[in-house]
Protein backbone atom coordinates (compact mmCIF):
# COMPACT_ATOMS: atom_id res chain seq x y z
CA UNK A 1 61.53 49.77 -53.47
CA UNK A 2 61.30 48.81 -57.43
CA UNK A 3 61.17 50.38 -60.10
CA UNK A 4 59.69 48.43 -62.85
CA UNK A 5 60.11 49.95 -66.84
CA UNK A 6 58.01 49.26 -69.88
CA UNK A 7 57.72 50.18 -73.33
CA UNK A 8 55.69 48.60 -75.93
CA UNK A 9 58.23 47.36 -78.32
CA UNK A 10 60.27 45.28 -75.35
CA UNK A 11 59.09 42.97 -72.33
CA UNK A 12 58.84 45.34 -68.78
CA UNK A 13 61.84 44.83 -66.30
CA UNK A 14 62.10 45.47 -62.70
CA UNK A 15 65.09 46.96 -61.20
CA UNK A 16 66.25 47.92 -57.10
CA UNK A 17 65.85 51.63 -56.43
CA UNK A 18 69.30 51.89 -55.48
CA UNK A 19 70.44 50.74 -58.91
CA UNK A 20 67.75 52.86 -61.20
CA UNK A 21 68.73 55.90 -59.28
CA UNK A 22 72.43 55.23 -60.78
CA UNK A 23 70.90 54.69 -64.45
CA UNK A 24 68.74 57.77 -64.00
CA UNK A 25 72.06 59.99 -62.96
CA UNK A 26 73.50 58.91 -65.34
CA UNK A 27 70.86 59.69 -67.98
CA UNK A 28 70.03 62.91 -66.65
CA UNK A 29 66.45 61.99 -65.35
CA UNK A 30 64.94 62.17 -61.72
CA UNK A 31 64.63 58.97 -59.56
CA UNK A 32 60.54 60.61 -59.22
CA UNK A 33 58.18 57.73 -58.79
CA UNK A 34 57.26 57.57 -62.44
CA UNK A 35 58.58 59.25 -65.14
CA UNK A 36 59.35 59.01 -69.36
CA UNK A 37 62.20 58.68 -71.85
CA UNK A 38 60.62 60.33 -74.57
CA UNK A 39 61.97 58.64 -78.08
CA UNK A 40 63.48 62.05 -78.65
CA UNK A 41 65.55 61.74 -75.76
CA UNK A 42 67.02 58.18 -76.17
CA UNK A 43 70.22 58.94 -78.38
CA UNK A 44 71.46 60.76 -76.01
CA UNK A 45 70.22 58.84 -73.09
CA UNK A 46 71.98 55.79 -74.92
CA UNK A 47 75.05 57.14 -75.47
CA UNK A 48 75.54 58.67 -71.59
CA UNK A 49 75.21 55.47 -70.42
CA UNK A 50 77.50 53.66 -72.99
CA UNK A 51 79.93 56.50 -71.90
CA UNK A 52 79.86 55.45 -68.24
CA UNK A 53 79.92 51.65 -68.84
CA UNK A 54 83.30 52.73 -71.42
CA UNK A 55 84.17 54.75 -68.42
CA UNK A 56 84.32 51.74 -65.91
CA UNK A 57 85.68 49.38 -68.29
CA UNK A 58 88.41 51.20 -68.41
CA UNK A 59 89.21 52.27 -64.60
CA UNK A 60 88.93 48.02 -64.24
CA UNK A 61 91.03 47.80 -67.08
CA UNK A 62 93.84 50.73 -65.36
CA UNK A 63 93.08 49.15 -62.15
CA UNK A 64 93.27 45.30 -62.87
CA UNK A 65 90.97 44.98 -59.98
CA UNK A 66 88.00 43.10 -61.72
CA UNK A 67 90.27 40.89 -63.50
CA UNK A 68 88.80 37.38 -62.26
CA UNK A 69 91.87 35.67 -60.83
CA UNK A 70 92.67 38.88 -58.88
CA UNK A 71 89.96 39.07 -56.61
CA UNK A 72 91.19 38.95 -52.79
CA UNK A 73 87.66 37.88 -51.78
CA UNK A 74 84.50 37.06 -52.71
CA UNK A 75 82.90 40.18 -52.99
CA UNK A 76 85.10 41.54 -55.57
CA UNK A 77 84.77 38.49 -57.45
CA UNK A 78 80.86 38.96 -57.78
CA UNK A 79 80.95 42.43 -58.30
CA UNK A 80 78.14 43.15 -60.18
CA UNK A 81 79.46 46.93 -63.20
CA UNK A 82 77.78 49.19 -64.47
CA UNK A 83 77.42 47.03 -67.99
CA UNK A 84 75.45 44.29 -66.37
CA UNK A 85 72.98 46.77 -64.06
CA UNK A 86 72.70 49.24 -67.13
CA UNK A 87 72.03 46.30 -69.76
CA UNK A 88 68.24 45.48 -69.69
CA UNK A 89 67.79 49.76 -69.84
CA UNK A 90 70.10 50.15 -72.41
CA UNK A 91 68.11 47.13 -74.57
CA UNK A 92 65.04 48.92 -73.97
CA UNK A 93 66.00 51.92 -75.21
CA UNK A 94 67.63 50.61 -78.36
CA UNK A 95 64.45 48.39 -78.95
CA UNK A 96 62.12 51.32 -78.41
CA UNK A 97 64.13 53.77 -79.93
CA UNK A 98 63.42 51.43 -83.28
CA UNK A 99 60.12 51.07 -83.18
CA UNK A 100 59.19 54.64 -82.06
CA UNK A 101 58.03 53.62 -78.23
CA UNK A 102 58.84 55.87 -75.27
CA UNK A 103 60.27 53.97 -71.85
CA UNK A 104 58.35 54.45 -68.87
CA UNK A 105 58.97 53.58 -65.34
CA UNK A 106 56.67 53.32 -62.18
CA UNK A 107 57.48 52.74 -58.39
């Protein structure tokens, strides 16, 4: 399943289920099959999920795991963080939260 997000100040994106549900934990929303960041609700939405990408960075960073020319197989070395998945969501809600636009997602 996909969830694709809009908002009228940024292009729409679509995104895996099993990756939005992590952005929507994290943001304190429910993975429901459509749903609304209200502008109101973006600062803190923003900064909970700049808090978990700081969080990862620095368990990699403790951990030395993600360093590049650590890796002990492949599928460390394309492990996809939280900074990439979260990205194109945390965009929107900086562009929208700018021009006054509420994010929306559908299933």
């Amino acid at each position: 399943m996909l969830y694709r997000f809009k908002s009228r100040a940024t292009q729409d994106f679509v995104m895996l289920e099993v990756h939005a549900r992590q952005l929507f934990d994290i943001i304190g929303k429910s993975a429901s099959p459509n749903g609304v960041v209200t502008v109101e609700q973006m600062p803190a939405a923003i900064s909970a999920l700049e808090a978990a990408i700081a969080q990862e960075r620095g368990n990699a960073h403790n951990n030395d795991k993600f360093a590049v020319e650590d890796h002990d197989n492949e599928a460390e070395a394309e492990h996809i963080g939280l900074r990439q998945r979260a990205s194109p969501l945390l965009h929107m809600l900086k562009d929208s939260m700018a021009d006054g636009k509420d994010v929306t997602w559908e299933v």
